[in-house]
C-alpha atoms as a PDB file:
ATOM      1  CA  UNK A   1     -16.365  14.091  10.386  1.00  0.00           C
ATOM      2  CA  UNK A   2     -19.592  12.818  12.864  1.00  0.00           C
ATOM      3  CA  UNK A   3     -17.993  10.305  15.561  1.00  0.00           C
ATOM      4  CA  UNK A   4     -18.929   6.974  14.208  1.00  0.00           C
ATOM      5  CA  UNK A   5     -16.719   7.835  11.328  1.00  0.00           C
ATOM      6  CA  UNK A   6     -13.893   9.225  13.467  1.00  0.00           C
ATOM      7  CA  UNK A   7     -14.287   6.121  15.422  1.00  0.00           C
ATOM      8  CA  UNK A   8     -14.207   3.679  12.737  1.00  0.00           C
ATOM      9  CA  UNK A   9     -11.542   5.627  10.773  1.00  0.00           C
ATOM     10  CA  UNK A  10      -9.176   5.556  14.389  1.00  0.00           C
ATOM     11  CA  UNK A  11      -9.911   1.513  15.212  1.00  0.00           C
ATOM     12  CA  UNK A  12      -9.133   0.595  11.292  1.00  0.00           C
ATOM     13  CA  UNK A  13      -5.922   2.994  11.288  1.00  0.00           C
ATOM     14  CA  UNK A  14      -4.860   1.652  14.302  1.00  0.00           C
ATOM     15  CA  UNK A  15      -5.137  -1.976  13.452  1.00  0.00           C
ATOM     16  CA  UNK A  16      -2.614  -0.850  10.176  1.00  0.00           C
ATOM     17  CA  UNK A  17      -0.014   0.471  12.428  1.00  0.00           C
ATOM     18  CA  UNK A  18      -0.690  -3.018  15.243  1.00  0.00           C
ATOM     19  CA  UNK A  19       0.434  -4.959  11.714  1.00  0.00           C
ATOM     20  CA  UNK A  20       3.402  -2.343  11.571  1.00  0.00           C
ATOM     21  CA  UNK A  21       4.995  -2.338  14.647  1.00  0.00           C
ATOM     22  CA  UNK A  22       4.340  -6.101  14.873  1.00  0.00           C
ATOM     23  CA  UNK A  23       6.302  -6.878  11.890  1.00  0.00           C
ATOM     24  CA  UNK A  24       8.990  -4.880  13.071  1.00  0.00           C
ATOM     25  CA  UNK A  25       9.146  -5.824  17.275  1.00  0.00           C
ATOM     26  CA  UNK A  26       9.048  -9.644  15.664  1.00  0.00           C
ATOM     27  CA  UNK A  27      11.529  -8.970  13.045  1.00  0.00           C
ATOM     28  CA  UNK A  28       9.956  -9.964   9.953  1.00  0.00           C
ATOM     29  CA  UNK A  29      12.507 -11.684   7.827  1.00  0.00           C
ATOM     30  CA  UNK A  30      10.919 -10.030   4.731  1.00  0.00           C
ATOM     31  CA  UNK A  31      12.096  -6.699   6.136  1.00  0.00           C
ATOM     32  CA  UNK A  32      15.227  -7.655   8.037  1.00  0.00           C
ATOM     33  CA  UNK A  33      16.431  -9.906   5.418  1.00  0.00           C
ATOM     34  CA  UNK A  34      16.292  -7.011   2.611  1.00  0.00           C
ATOM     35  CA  UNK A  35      17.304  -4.523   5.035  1.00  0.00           C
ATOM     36  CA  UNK A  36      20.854  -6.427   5.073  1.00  0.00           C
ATOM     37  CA  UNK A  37      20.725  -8.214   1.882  1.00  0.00           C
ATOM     38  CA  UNK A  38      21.017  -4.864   0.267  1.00  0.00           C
ATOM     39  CA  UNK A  39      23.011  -2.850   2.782  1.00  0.00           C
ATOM     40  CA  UNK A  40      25.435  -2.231   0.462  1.00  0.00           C
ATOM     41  CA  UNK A  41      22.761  -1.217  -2.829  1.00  0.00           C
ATOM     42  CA  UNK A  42      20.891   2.083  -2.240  1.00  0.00           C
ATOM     43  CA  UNK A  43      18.481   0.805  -5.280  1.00  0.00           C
ATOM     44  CA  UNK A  44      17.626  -2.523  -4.312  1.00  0.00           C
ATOM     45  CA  UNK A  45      17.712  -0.822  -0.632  1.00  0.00           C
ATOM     46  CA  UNK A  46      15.170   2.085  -1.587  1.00  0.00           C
ATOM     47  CA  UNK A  47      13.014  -0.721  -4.269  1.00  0.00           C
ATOM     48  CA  UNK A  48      12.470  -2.859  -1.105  1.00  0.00           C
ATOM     49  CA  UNK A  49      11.177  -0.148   1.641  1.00  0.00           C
ATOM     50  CA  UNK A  50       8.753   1.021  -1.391  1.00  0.00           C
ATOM     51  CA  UNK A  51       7.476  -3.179  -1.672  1.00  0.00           C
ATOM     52  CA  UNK A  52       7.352  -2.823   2.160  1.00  0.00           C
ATOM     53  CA  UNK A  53       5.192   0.962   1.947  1.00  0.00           C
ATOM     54  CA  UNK A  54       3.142  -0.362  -0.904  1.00  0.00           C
ATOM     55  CA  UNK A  55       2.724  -3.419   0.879  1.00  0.00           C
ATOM     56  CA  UNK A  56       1.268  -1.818   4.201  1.00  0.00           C
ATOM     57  CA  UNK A  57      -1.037   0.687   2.197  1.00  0.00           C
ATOM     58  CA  UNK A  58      -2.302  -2.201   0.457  1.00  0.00           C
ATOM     59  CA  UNK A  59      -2.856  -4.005   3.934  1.00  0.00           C
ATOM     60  CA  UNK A  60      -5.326  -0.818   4.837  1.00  0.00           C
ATOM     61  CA  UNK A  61      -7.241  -1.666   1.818  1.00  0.00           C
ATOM     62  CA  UNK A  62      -8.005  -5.382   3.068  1.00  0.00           C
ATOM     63  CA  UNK A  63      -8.687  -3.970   6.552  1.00  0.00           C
ATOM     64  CA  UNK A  64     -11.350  -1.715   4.734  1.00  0.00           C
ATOM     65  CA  UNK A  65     -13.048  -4.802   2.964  1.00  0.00           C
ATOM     66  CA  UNK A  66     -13.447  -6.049   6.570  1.00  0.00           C
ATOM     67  CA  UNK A  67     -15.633  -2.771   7.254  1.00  0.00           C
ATOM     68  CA  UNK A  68     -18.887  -4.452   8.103  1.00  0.00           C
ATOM     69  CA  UNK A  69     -21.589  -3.366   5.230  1.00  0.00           C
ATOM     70  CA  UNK A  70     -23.560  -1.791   7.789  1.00  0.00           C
ATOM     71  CA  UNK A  71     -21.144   0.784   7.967  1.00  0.00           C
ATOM     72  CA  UNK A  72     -22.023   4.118   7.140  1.00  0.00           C
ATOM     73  CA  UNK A  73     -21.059   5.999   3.849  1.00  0.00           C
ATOM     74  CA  UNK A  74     -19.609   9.127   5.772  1.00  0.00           C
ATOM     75  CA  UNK A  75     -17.330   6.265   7.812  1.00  0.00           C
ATOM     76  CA  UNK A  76     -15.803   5.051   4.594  1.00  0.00           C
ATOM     77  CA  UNK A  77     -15.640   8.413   3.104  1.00  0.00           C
ATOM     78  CA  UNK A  78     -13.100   9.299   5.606  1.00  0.00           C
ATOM     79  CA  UNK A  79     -11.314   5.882   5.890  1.00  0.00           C
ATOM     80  CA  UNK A  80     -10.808   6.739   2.019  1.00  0.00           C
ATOM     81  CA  UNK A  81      -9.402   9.811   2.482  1.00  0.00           C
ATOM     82  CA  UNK A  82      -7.051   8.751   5.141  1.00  0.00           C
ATOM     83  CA  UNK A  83      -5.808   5.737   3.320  1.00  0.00           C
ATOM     84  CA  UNK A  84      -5.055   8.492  -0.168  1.00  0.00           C
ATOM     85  CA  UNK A  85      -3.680  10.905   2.171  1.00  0.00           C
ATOM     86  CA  UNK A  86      -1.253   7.947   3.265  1.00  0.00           C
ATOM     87  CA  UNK A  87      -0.586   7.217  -0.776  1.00  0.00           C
ATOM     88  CA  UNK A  88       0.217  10.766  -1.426  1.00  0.00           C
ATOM     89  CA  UNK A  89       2.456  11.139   2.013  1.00  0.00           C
ATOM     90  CA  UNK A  90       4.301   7.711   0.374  1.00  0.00           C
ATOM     91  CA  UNK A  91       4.258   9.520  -3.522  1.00  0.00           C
ATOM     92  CA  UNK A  92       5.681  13.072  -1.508  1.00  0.00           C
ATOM     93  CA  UNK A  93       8.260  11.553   0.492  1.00  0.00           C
ATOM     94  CA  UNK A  94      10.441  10.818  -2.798  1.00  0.00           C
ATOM     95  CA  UNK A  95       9.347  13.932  -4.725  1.00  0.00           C
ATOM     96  CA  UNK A  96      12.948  14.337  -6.446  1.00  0.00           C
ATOM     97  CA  UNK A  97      13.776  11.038  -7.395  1.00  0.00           C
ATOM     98  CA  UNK A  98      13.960  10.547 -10.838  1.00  0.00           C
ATOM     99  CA  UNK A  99      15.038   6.956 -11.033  1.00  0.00           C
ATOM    100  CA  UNK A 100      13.669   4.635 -12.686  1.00  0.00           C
ATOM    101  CA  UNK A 101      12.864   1.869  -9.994  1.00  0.00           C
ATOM    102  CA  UNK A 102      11.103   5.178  -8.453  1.00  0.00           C
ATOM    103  CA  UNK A 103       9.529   5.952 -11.856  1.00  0.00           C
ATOM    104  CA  UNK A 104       8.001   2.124 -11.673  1.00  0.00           C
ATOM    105  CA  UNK A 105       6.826   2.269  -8.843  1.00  0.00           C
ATOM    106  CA  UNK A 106       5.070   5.744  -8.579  1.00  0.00           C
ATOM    107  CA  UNK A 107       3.370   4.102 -11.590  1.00  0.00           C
ATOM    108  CA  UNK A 108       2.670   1.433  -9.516  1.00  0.00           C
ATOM    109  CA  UNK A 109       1.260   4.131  -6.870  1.00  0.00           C
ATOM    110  CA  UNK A 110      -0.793   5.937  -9.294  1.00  0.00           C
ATOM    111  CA  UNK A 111      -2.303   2.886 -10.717  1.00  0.00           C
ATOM    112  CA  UNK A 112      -2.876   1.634  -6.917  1.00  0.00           C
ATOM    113  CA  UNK A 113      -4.517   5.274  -6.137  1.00  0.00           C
ATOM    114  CA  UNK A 114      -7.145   5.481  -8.988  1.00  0.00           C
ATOM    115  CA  UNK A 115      -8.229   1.507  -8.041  1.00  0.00           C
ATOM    116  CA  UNK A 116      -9.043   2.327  -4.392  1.00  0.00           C
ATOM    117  CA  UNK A 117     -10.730   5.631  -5.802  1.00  0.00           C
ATOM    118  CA  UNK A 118     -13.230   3.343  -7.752  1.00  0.00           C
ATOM    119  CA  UNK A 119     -12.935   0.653  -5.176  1.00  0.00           C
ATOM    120  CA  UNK A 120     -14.068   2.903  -1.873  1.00  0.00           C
ATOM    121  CA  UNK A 121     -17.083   4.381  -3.988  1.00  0.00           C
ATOM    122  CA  UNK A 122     -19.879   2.031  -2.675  1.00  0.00           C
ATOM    123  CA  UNK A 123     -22.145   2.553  -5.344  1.00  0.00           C
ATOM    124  CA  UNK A 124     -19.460   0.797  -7.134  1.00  0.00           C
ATOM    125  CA  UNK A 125     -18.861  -1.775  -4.919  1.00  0.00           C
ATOM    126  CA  UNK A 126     -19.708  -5.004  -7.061  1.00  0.00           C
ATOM    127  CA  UNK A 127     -18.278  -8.349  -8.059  1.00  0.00           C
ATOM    128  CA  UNK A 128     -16.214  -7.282 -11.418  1.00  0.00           C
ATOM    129  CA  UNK A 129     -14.648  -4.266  -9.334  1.00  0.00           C
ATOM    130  CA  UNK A 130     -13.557  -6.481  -6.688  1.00  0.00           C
ATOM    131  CA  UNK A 131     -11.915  -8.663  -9.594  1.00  0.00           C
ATOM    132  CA  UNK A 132     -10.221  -6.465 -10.597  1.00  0.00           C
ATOM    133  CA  UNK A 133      -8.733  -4.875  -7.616  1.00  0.00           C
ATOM    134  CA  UNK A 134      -7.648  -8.735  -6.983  1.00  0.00           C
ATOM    135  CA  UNK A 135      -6.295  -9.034 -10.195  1.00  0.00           C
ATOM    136  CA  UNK A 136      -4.527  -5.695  -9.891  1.00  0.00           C
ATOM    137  CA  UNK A 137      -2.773  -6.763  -6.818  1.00  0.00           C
ATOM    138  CA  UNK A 138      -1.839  -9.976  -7.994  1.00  0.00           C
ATOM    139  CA  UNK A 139       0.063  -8.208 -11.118  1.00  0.00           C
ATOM    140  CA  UNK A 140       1.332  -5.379  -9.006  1.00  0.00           C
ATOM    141  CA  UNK A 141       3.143  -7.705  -6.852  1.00  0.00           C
ATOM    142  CA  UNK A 142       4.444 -10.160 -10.022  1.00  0.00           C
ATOM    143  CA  UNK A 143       5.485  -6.548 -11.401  1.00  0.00           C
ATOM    144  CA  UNK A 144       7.213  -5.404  -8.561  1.00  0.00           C
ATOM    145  CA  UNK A 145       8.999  -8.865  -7.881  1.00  0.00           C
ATOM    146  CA  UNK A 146      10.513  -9.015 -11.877  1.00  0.00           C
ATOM    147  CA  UNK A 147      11.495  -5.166 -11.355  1.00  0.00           C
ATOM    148  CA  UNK A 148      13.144  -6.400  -7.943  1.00  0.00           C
ATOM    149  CA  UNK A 149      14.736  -9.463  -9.995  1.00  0.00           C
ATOM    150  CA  UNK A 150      16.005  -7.506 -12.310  1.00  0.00           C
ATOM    151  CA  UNK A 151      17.060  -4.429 -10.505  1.00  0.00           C
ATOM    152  CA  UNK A 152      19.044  -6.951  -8.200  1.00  0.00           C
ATOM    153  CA  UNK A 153      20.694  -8.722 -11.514  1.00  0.00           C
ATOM    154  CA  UNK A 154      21.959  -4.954 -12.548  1.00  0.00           C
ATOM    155  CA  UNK A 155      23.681  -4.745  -9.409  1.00  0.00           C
ATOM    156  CA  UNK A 156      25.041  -8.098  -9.026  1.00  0.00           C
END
């Protein structure tokens, strides 16, 4: 990796874990609410720090689209490969879990992975692409909200 892509790589990964830590040191009520809404639920409990992970991996994606153009392609080859290496840390971490609000969302994370594959290839890099990336996210999130609906009915 030449510097300008180290460089990049570091400022844009570091600007990911500034919207981290900021959501946590001013308590985000998205986070804090869930995180004692569903004290008592493992499911909804586990189903709501995989919105929040899918949620922050998604938030390195936008930071990406921010790259200025001029950037170079060996820059956002390794930006790619450091956001995927953060999707497959996120699929890893929950390796034995054969639930199915895990099942639905490593769909979700699959789905999510071969999108920013396309997505990051520049050649590729054109108005229907970016449509459907939008689109993608859109239904993601409507997805994961019903699944969260309904998971939360189940255990009610």
């Amino acid at each position: 990796m030449d510097r300008e892509s180290l460089i990049t790589t570091l400022g844009l990964l570091s600007q990911g874990r500034a919207q981290l830590v900021s959501k946590f040191t001013h308590q985000d009520k998205a986070i804090f609410g869930d995180m004692f809404r569903f004290e008592r639920s493992p499911a909804l409990m586990a189903l709501a720090v995989d919105r929040f992970n899918v949620s922050w991996i998604t938030h390195h994606y936008e930071l990406f689209e921010k790259l200025d153009e001029s950037a170079s392609p060996e820059a956002a080859a390794a930006f790619k490969t450091c956001v995927l290496g953060l999707i497959q840390r996120l699929d890893q971490s929950r390796e034995g879990d054969l639930s199915a609000e895990w099942a639905f969302v490593k769909s979700m994370i699959a789905e999510k992975k071969m999108i920013l594959e396309a997505q990051f290839d520049f050649s590729n890099k054109d108005d229907v692409n970016y449509r459907k990336l939008v689109f993608a996210q859109d239904r993601e999130r409507a997805l994961f909200e019903r699944a969260f609906e309904k998971a939360k009915e189940k255990l009610s």
